[in-house]
PDB file of N, CA and C in Angstrom:
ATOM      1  N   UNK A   1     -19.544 176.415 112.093  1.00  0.00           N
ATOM      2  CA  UNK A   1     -19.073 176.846 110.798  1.00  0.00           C
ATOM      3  C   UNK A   1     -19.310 178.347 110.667  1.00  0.00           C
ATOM      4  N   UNK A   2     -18.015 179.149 110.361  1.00  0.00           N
ATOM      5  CA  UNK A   2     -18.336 180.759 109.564  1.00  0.00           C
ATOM      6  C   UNK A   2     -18.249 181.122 108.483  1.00  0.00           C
ATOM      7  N   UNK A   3     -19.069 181.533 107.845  1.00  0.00           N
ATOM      8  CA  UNK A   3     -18.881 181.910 106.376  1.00  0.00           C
ATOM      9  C   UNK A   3     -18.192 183.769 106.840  1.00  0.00           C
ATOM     10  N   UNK A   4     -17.555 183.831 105.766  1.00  0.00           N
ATOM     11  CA  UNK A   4     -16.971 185.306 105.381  1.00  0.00           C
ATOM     12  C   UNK A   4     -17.075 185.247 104.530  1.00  0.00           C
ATOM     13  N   UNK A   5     -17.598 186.930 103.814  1.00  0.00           N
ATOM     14  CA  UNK A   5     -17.810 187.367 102.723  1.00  0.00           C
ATOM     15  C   UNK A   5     -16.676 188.587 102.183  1.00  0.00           C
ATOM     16  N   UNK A   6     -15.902 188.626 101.538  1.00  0.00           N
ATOM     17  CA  UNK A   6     -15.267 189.687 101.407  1.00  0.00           C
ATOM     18  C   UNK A   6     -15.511 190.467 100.083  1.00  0.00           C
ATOM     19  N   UNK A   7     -15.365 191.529  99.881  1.00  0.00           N
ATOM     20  CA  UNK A   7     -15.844 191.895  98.173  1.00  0.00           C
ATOM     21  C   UNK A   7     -15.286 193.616  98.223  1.00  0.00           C
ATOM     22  N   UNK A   8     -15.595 193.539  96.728  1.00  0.00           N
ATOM     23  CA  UNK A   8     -14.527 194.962  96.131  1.00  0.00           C
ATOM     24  C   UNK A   8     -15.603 194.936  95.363  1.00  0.00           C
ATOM     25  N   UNK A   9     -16.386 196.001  95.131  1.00  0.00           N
ATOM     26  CA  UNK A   9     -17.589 196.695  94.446  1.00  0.00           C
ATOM     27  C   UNK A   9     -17.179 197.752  93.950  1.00  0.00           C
ATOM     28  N   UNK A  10     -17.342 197.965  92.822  1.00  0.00           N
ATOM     29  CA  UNK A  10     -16.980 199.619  92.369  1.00  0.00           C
ATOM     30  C   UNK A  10     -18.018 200.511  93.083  1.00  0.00           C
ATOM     31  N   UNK A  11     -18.060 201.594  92.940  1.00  0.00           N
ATOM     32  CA  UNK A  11     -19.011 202.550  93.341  1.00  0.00           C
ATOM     33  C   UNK A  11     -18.441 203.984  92.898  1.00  0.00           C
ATOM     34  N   UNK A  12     -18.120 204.108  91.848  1.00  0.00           N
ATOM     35  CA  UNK A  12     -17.906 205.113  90.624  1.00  0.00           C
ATOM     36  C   UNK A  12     -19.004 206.063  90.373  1.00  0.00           C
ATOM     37  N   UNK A  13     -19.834 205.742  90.216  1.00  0.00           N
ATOM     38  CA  UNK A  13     -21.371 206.008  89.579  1.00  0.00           C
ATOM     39  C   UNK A  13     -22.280 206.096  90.888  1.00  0.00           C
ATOM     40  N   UNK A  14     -23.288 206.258  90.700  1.00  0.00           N
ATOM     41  CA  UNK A  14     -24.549 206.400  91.326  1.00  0.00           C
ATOM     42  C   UNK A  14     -25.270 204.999  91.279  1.00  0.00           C
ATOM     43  N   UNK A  15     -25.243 204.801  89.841  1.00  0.00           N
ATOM     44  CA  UNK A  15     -25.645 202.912  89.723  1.00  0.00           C
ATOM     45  C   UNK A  15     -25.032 202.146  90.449  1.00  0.00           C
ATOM     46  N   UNK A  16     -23.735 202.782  90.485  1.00  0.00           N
ATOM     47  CA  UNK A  16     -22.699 201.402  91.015  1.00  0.00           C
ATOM     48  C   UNK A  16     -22.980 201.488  93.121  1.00  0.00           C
ATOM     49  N   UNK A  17     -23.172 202.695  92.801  1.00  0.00           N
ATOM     50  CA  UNK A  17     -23.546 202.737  94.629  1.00  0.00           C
ATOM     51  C   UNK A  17     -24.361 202.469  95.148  1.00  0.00           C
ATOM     52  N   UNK A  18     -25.466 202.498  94.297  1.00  0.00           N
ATOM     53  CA  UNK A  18     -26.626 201.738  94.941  1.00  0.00           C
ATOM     54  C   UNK A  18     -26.814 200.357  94.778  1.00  0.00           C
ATOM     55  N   UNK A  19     -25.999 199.537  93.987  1.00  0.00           N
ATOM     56  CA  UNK A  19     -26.105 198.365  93.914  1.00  0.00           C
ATOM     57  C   UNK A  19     -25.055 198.151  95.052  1.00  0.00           C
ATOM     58  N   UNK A  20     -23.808 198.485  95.050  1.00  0.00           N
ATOM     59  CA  UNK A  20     -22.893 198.274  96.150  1.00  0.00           C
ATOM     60  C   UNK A  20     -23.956 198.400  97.747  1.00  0.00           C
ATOM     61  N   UNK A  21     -24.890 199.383  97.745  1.00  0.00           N
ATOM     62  CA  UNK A  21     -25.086 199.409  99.357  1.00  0.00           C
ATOM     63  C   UNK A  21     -26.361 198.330  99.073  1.00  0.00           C
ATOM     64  N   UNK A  22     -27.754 198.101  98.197  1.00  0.00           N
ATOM     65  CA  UNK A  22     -28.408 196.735  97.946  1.00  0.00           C
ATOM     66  C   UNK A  22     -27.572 195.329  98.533  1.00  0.00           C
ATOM     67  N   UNK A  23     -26.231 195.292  97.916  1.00  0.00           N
ATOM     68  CA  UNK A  23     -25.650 194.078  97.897  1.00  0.00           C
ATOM     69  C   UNK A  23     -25.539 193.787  99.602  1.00  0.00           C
ATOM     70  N   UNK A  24     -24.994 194.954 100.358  1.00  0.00           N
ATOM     71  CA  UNK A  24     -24.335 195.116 102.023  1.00  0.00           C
ATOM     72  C   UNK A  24     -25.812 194.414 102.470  1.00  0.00           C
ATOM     73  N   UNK A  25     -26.801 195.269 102.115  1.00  0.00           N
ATOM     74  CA  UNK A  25     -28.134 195.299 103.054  1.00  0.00           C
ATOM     75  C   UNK A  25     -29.047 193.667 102.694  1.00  0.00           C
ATOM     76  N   UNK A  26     -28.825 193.267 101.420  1.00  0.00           N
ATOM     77  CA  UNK A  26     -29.079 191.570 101.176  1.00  0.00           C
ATOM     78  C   UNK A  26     -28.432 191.038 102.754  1.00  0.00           C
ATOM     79  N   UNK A  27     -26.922 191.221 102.009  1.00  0.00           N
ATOM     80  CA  UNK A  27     -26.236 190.160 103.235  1.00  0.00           C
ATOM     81  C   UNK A  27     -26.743 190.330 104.574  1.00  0.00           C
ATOM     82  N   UNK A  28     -27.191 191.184 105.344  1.00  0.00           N
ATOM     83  CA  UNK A  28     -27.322 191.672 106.777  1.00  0.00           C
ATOM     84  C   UNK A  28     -28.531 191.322 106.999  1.00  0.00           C
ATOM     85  N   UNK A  29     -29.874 191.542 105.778  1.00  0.00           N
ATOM     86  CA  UNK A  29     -31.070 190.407 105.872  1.00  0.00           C
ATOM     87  C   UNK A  29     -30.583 188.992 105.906  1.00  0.00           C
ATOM     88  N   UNK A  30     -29.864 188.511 105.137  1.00  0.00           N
ATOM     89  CA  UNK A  30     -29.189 187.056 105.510  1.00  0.00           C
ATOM     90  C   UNK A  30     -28.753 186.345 106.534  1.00  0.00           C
ATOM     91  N   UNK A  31     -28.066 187.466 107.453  1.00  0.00           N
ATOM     92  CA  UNK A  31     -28.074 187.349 108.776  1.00  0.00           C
ATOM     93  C   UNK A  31     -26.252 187.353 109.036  1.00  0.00           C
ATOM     94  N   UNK A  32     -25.775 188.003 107.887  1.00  0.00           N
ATOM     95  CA  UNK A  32     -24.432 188.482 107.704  1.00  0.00           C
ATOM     96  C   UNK A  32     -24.353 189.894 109.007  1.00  0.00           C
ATOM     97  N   UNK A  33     -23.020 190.088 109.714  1.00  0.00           N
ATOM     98  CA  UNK A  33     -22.977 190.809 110.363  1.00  0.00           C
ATOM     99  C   UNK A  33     -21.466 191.819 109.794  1.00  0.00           C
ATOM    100  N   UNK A  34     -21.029 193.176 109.784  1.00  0.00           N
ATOM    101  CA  UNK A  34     -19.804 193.502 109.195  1.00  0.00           C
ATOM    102  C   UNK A  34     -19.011 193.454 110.145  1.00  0.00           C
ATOM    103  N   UNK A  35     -17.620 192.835 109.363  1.00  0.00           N
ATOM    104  CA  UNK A  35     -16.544 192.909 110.703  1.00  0.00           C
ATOM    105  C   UNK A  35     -15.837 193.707 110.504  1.00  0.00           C
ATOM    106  N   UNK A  36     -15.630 194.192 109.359  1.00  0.00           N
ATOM    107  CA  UNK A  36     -14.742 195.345 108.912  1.00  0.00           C
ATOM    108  C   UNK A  36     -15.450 195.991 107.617  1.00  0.00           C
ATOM    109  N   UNK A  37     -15.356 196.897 106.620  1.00  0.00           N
ATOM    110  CA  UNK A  37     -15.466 197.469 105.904  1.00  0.00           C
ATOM    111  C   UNK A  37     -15.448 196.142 104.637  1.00  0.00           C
ATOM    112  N   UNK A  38     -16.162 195.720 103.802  1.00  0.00           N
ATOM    113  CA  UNK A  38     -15.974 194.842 102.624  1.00  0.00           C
ATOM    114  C   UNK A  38     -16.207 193.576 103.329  1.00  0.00           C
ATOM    115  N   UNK A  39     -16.090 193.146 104.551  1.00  0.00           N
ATOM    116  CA  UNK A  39     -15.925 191.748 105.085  1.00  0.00           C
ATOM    117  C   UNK A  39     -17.050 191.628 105.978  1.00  0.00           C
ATOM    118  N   UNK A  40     -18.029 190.585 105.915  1.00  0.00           N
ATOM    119  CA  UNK A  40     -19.059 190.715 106.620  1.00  0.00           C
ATOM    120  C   UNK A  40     -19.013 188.957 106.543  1.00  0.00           C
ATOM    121  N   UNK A  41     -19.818 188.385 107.827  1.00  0.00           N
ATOM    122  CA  UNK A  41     -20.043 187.163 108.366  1.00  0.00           C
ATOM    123  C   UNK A  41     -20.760 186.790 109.328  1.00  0.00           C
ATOM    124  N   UNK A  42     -20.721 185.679 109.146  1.00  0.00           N
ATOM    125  CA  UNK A  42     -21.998 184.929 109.673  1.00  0.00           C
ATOM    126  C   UNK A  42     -21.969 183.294 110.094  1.00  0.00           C
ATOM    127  N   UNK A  43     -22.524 182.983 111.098  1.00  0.00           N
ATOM    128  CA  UNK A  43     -22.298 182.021 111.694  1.00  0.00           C
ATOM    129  C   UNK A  43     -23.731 181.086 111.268  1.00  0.00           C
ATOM    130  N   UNK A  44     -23.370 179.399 110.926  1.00  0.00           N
ATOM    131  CA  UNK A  44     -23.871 178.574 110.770  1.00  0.00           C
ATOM    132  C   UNK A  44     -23.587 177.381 111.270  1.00  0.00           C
ATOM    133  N   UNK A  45     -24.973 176.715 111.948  1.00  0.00           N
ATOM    134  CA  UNK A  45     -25.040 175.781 112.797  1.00  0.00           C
ATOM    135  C   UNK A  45     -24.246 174.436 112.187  1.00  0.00           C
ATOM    136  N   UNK A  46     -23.940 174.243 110.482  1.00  0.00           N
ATOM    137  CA  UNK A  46     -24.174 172.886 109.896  1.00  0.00           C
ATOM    138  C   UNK A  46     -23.209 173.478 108.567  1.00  0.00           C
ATOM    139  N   UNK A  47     -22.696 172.633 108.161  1.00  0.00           N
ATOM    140  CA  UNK A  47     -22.008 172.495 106.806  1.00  0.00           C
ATOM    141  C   UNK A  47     -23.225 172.570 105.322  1.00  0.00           C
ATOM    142  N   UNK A  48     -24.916 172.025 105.996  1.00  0.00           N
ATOM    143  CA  UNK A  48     -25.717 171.955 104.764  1.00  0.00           C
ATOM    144  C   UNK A  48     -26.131 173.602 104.901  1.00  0.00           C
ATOM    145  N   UNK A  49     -25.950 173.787 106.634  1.00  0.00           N
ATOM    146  CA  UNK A  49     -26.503 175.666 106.089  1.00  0.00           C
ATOM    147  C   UNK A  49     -25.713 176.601 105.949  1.00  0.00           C
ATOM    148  N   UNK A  50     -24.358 176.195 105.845  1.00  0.00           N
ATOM    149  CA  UNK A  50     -23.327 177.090 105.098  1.00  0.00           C
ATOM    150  C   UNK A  50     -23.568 177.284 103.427  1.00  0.00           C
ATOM    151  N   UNK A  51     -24.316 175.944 103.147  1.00  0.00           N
ATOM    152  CA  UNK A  51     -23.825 175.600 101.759  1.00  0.00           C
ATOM    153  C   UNK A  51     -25.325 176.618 100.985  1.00  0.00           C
ATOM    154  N   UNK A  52     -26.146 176.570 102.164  1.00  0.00           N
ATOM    155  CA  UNK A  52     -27.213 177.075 101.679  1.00  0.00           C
ATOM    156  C   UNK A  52     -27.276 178.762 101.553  1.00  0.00           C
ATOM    157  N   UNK A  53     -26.455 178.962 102.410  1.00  0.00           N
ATOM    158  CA  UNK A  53     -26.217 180.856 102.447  1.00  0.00           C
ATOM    159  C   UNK A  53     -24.503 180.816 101.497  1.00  0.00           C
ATOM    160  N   UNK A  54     -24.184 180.011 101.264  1.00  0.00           N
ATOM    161  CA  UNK A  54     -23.451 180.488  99.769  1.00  0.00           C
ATOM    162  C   UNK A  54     -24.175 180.458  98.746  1.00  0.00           C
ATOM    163  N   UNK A  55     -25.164 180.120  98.585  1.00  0.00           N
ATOM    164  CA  UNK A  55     -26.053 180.052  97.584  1.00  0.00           C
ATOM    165  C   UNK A  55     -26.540 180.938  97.317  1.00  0.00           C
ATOM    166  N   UNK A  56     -27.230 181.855  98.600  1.00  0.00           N
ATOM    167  CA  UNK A  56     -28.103 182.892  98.509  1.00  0.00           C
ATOM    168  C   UNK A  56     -26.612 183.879  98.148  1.00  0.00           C
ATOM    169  N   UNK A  57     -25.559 183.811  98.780  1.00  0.00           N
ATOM    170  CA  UNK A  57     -24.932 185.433  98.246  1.00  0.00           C
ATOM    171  C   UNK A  57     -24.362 185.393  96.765  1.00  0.00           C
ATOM    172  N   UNK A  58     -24.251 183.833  96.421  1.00  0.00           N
ATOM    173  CA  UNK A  58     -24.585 183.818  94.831  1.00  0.00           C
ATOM    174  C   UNK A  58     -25.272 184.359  94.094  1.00  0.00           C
ATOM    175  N   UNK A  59     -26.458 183.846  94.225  1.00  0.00           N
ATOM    176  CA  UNK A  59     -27.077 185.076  94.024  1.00  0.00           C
ATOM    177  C   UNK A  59     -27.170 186.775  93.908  1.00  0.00           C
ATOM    178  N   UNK A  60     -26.716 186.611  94.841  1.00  0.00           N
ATOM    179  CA  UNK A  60     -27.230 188.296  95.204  1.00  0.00           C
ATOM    180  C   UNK A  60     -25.323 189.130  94.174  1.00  0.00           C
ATOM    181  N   UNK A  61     -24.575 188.283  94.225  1.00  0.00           N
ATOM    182  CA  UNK A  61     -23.274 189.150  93.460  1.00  0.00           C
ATOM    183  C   UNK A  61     -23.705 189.928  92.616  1.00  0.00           C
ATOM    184  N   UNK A  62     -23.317 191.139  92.322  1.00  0.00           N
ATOM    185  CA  UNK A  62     -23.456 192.143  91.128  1.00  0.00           C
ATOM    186  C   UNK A  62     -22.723 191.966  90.202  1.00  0.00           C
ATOM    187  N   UNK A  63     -22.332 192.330  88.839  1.00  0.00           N
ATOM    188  CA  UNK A  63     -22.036 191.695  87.297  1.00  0.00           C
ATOM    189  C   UNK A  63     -20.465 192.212  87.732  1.00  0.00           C
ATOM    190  N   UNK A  64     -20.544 193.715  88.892  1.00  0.00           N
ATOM    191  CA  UNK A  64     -19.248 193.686  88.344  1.00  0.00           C
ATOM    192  C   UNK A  64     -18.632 194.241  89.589  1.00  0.00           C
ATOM    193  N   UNK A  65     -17.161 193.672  89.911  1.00  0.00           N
ATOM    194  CA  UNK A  65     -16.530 193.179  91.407  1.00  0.00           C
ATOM    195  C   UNK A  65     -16.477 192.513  91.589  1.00  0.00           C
ATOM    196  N   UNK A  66     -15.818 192.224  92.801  1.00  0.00           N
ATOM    197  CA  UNK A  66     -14.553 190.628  93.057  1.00  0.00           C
ATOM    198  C   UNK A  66     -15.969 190.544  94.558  1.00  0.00           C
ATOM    199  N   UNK A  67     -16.177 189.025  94.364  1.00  0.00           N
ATOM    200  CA  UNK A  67     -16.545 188.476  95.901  1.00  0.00           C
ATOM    201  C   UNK A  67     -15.972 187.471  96.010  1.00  0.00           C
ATOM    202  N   UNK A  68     -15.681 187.309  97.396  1.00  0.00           N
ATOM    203  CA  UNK A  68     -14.980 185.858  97.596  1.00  0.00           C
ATOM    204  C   UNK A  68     -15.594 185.660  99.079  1.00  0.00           C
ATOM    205  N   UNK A  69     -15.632 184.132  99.091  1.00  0.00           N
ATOM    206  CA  UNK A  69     -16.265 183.600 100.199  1.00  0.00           C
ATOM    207  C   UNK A  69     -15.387 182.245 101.074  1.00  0.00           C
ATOM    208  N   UNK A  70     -15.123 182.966 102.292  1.00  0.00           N
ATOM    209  CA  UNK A  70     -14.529 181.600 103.053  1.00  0.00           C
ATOM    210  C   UNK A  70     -15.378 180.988 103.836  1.00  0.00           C
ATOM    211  N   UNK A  71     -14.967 179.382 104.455  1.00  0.00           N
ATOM    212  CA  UNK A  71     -15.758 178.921 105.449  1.00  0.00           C
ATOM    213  C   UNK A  71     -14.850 178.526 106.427  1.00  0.00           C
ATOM    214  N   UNK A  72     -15.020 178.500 107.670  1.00  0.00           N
ATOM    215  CA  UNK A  72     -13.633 178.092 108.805  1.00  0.00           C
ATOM    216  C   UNK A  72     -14.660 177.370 109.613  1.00  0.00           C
ATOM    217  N   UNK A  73     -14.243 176.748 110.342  1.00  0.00           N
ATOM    218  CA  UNK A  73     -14.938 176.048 111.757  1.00  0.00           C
ATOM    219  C   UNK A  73     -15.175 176.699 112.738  1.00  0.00           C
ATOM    220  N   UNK A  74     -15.340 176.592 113.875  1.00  0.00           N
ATOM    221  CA  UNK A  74     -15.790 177.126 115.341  1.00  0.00           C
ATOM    222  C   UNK A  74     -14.228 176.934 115.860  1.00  0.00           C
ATOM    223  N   UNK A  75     -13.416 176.171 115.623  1.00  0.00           N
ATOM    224  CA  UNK A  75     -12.226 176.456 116.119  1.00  0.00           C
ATOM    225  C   UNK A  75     -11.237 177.231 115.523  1.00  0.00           C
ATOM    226  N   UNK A  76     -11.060 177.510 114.068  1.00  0.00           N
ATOM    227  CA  UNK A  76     -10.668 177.841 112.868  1.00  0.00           C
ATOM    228  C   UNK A  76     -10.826 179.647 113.983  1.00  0.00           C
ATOM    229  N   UNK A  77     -12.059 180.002 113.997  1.00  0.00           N
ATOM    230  CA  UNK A  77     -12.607 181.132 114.139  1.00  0.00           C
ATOM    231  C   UNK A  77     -12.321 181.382 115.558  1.00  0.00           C
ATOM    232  N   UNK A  78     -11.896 180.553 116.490  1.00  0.00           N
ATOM    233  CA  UNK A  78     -12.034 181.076 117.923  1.00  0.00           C
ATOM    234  C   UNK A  78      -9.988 181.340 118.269  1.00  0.00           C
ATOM    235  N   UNK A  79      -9.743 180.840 117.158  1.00  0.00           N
ATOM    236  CA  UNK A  79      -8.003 181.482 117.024  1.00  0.00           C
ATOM    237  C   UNK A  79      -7.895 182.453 116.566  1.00  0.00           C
ATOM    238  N   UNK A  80      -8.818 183.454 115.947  1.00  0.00           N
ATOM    239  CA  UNK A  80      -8.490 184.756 115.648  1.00  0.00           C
ATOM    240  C   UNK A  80      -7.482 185.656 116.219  1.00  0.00           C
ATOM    241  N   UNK A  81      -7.201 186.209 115.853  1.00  0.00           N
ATOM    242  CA  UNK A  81      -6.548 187.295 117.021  1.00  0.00           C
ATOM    243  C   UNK A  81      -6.829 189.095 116.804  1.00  0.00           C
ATOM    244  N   UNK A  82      -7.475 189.939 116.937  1.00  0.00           N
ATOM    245  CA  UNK A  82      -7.922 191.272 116.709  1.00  0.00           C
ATOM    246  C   UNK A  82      -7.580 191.603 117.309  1.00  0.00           C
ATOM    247  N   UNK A  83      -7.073 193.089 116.753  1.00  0.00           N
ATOM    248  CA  UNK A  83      -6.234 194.027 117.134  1.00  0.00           C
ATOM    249  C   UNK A  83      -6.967 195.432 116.779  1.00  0.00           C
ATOM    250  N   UNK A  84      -7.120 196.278 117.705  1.00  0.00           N
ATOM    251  CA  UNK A  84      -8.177 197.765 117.751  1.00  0.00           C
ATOM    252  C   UNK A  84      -6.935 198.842 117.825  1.00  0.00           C
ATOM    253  N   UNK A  85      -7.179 200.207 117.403  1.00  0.00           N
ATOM    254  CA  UNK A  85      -6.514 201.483 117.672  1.00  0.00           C
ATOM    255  C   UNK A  85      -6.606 201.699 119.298  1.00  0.00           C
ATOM    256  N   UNK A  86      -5.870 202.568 119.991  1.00  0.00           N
ATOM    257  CA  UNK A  86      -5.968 202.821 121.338  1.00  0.00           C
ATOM    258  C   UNK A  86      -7.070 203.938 120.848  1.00  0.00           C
ATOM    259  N   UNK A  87      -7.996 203.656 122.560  1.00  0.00           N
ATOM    260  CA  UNK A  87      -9.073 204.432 122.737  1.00  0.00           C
ATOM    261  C   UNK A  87      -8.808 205.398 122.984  1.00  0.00           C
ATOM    262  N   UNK A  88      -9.384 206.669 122.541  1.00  0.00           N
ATOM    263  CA  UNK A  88      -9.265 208.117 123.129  1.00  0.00           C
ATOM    264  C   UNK A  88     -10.377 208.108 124.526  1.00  0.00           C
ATOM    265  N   UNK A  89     -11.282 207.802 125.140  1.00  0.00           N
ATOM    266  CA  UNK A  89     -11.578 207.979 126.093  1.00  0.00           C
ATOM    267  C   UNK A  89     -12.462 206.002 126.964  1.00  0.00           C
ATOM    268  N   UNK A  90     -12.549 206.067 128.018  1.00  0.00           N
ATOM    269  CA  UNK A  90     -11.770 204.883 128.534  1.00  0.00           C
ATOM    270  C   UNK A  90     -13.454 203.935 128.556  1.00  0.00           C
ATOM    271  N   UNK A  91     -13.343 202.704 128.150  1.00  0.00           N
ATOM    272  CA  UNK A  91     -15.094 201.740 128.319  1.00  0.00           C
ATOM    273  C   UNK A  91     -15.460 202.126 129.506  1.00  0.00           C
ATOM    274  N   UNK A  92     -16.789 202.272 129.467  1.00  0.00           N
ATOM    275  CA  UNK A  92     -17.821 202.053 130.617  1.00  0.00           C
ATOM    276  C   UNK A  92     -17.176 200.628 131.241  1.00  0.00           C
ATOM    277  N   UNK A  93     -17.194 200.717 133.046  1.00  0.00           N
ATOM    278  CA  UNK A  93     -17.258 199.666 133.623  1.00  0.00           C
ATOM    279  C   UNK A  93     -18.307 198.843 133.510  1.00  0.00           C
ATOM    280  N   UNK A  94     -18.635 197.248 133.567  1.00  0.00           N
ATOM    281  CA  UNK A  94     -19.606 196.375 132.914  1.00  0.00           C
ATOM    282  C   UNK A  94     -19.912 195.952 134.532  1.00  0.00           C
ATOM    283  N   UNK A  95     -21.380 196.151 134.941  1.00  0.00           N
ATOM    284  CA  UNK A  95     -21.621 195.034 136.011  1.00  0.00           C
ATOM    285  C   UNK A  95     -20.904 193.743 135.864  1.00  0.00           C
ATOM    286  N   UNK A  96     -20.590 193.473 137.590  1.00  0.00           N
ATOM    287  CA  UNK A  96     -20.535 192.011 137.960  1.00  0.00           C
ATOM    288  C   UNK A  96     -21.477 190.725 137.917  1.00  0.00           C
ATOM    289  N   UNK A  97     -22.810 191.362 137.859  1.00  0.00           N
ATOM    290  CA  UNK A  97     -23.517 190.607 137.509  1.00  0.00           C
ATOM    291  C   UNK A  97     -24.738 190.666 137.049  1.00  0.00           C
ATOM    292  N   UNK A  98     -25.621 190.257 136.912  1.00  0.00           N
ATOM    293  CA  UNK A  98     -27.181 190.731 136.204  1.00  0.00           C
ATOM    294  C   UNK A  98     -27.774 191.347 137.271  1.00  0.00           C
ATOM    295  N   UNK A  99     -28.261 192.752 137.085  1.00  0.00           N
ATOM    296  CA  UNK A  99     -29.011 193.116 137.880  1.00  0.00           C
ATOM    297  C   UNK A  99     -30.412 193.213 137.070  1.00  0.00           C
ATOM    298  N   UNK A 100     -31.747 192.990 138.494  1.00  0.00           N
ATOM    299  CA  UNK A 100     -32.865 192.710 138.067  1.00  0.00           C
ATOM    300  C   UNK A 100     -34.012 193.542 138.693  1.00  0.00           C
ATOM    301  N   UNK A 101     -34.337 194.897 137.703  1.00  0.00           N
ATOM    302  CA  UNK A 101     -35.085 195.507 138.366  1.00  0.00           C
ATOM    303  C   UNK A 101     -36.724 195.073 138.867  1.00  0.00           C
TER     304      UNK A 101
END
């Protein structure tokens, strides 16, 4: 199971920005990771511990901004399809295999 978090926070103000970056840094103690800018997620073993980390980002919502929360499966999630900008300079080659000093 994946939960996604998506959200629109104002950040107008100084108040509003520090509650906006509080809210990011909750989720990432939660064990939320960002996949994009506003959208952050997290993987759960069980449907009872999905239900339990919607709870906690219940919590944690601020009075004012949109959050919304999805849940997909392990298969739901392994159909993704992502798409990146072309690189300006080219990945490091990855060993073939574990090396062990």
């Amino acid at each position: 199971m994946w939960l996604f978090v998506f959200f629109d926070l104002p950040t107008t103000t100084d108040m509003e920005k520090k509650t906006h970056a509080r809210f990011r840094k909750d989720l990432m103690k939660d064990g939320f990771t960002m996949m994009q800018y506003s959208v952050y997620i997290r993987h759960c073993a069980s449907l009872e511990s999905s239900e339990v980390h919607i709870k906690r980002v219940q919590r944690l919502i601020p009075q004012k901004g949109h959050v919304s929360i999805l849940k997909i499966t392990d298969k739901q999630y392994g159909d993704i399809v992502n798409f990146w900008g072309k690189r300006t300079t080219p990945l490091p080659d990855t060993p073939a295999q574990l090396e062990i000093f």
